[in-house]
N, C-alpha and C. Protein backbone atom coordinates (compact mmCIF):
# COMPACT_ATOMS: atom_id res chain seq x y z
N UNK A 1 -9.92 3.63 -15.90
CA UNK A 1 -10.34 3.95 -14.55
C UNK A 1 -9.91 2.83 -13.60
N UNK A 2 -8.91 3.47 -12.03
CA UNK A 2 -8.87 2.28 -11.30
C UNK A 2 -9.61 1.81 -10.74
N UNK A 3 -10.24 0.61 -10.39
CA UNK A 3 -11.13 0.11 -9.81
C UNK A 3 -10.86 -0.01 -8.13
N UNK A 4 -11.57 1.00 -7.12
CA UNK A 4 -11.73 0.83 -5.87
C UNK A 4 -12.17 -0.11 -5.07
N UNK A 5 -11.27 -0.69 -4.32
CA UNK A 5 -12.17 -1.98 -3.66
C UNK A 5 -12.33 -1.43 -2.40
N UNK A 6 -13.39 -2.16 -1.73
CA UNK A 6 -13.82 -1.52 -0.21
C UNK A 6 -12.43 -2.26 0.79
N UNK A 7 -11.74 -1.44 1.53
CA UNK A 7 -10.74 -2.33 2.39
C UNK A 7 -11.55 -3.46 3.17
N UNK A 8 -10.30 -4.27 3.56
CA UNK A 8 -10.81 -5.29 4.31
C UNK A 8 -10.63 -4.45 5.79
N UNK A 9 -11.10 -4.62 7.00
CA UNK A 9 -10.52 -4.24 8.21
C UNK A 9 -11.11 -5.49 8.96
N UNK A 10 -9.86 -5.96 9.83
CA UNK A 10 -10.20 -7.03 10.21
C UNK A 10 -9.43 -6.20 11.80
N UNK A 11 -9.45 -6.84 13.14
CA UNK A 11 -8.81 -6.69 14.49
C UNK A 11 -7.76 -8.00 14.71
N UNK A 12 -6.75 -7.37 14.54
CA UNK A 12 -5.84 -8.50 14.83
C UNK A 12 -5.25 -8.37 16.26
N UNK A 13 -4.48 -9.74 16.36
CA UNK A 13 -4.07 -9.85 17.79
C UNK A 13 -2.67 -9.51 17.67
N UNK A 14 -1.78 -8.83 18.31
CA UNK A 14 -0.40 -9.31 18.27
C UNK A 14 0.07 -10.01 18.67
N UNK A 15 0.70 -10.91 18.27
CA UNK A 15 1.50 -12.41 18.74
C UNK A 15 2.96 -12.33 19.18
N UNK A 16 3.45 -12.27 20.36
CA UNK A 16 4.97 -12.60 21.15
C UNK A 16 5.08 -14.22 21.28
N UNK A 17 6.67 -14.12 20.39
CA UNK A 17 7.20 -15.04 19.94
C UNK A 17 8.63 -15.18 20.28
N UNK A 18 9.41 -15.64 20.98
CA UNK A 18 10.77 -15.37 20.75
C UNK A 18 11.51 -14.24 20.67
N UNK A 19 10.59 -13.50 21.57
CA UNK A 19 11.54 -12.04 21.69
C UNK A 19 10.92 -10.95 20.05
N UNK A 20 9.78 -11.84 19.50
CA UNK A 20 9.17 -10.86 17.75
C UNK A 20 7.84 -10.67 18.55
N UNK A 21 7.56 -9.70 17.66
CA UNK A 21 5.96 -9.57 17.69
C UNK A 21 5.57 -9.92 16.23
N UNK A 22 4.55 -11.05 16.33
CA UNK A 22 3.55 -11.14 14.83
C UNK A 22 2.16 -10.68 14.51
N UNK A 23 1.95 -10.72 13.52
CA UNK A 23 0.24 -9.81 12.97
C UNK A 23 0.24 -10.89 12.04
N UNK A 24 -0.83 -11.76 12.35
CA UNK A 24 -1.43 -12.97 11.04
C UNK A 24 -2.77 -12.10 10.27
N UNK A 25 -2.16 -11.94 8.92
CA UNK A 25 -2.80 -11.25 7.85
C UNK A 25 -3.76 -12.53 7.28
N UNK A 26 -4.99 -12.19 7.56
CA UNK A 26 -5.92 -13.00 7.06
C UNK A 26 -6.10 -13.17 5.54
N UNK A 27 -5.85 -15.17 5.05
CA UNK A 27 -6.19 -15.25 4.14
C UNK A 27 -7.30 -14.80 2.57
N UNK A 28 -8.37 -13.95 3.18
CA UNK A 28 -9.18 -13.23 2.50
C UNK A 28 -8.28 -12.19 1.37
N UNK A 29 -7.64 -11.46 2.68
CA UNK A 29 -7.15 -10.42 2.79
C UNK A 29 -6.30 -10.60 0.98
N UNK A 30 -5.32 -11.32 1.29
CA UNK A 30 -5.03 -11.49 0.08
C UNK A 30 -5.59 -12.55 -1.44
N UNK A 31 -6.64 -13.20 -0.97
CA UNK A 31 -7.69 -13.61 -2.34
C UNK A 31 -8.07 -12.63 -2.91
N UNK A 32 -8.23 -11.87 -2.23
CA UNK A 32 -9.52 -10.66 -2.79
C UNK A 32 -8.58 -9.21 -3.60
N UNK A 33 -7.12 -8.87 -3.08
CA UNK A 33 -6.37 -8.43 -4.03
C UNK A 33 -5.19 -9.14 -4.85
N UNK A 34 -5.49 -10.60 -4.87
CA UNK A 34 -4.90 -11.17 -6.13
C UNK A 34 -3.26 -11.37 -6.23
N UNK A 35 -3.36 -11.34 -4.36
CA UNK A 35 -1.67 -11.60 -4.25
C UNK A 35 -1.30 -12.92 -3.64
N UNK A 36 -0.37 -13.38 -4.17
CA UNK A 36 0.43 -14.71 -3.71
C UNK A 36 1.08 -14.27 -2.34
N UNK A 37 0.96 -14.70 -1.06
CA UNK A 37 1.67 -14.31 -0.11
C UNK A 37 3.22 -15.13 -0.02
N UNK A 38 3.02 -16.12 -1.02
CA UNK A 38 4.71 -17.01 -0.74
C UNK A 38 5.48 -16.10 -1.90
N UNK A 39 4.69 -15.02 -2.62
CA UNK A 39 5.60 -14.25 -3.58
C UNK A 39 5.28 -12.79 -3.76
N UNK A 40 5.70 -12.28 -1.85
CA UNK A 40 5.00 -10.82 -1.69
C UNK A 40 5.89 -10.64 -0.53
N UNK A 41 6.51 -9.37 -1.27
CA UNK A 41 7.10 -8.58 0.28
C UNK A 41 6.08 -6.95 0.77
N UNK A 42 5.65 -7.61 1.79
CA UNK A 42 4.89 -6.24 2.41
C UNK A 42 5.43 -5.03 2.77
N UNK A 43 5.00 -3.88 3.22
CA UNK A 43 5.83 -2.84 3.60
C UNK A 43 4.78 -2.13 4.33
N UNK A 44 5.53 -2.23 5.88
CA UNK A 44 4.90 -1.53 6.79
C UNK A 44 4.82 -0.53 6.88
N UNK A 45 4.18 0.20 7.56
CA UNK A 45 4.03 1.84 7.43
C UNK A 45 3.54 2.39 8.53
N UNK A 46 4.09 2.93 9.53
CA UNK A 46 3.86 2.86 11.13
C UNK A 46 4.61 3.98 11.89
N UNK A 47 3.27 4.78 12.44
CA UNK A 47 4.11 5.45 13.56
C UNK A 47 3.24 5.56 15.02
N UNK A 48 2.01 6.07 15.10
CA UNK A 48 1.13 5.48 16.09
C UNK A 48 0.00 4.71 15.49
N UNK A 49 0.23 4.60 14.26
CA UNK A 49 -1.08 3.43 13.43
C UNK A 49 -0.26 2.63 13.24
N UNK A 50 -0.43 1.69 12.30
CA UNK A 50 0.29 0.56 11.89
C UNK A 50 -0.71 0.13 10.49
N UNK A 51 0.17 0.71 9.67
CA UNK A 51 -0.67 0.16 8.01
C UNK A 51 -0.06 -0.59 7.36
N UNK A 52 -0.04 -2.11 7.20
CA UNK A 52 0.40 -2.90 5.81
C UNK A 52 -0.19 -2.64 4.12
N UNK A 53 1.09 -2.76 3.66
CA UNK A 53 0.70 -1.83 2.19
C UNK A 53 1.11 -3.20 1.23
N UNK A 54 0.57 -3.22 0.17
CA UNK A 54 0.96 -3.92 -0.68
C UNK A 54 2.38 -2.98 -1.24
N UNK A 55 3.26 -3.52 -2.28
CA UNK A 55 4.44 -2.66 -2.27
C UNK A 55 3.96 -1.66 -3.60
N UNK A 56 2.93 -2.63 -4.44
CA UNK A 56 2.62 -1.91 -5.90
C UNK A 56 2.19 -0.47 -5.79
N UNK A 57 1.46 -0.56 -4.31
CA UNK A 57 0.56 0.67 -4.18
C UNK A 57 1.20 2.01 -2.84
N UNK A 58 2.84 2.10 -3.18
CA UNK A 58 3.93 2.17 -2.04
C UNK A 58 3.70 3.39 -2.18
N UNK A 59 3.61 4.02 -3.41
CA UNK A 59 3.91 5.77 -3.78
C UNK A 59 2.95 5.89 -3.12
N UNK A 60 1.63 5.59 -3.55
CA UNK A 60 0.14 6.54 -3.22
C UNK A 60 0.24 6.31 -1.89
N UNK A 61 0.59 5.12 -1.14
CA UNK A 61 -0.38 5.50 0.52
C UNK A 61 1.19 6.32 0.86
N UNK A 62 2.02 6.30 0.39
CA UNK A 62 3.05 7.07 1.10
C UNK A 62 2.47 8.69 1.10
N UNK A 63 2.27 8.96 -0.08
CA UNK A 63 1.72 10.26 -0.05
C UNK A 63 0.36 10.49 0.66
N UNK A 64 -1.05 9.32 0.88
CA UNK A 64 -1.51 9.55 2.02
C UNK A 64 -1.37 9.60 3.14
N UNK A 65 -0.22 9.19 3.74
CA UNK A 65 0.01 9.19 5.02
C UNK A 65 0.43 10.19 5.59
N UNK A 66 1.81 10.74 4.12
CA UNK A 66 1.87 12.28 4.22
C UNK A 66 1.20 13.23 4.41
N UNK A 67 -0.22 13.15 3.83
CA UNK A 67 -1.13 14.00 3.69
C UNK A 67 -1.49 14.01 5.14
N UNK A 68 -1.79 13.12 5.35
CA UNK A 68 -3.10 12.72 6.98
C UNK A 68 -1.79 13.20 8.39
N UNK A 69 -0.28 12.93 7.98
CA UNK A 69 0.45 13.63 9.08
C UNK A 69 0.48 14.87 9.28
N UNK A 70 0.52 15.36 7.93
CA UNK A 70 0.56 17.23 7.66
C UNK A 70 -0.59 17.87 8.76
N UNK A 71 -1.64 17.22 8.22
CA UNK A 71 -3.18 17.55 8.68
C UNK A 71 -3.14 17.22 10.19
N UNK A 72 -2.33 17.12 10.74
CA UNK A 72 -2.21 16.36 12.42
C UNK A 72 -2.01 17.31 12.97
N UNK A 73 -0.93 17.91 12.54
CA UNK A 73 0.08 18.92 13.14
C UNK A 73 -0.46 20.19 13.68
């Protein structure tokens, strides 16, 4: 059985930088699912939301997002 963790939701700021925009992902954020951030590529997922995904868990929210766009329409 996989074990469900409660998400974190935190309000971030966006940061303009040099012509970038940044999102500082709070240190919790990754203690608590057991990832090294100097050995993690994220994968955004964005069209009027904006979801950071871990990459392990790429299939499933892809197919939720699918789900929750279908259901929009």
């Amino acid at each position: 059985m996989v074990e469900l963790r409660k998400p974190i939701i935190r309000h971030r700021k966006v940061v303009s930088q040099g012509g970038s925009h940044y999102i500082a992902i709070p240190p919790d954020w990754f203690d608590a699912h057991g990832l090294d951030p100097d050995d993690l590529e994220l994968l955004l997922v964005a069209n009027k939301d904006i979801r950071i995904v871990n990459p392990v868990h790429e299939e499933e929210v892809y197919k939720e997002v699918t789900e929750i766009a279908r259901n929009v329409r």
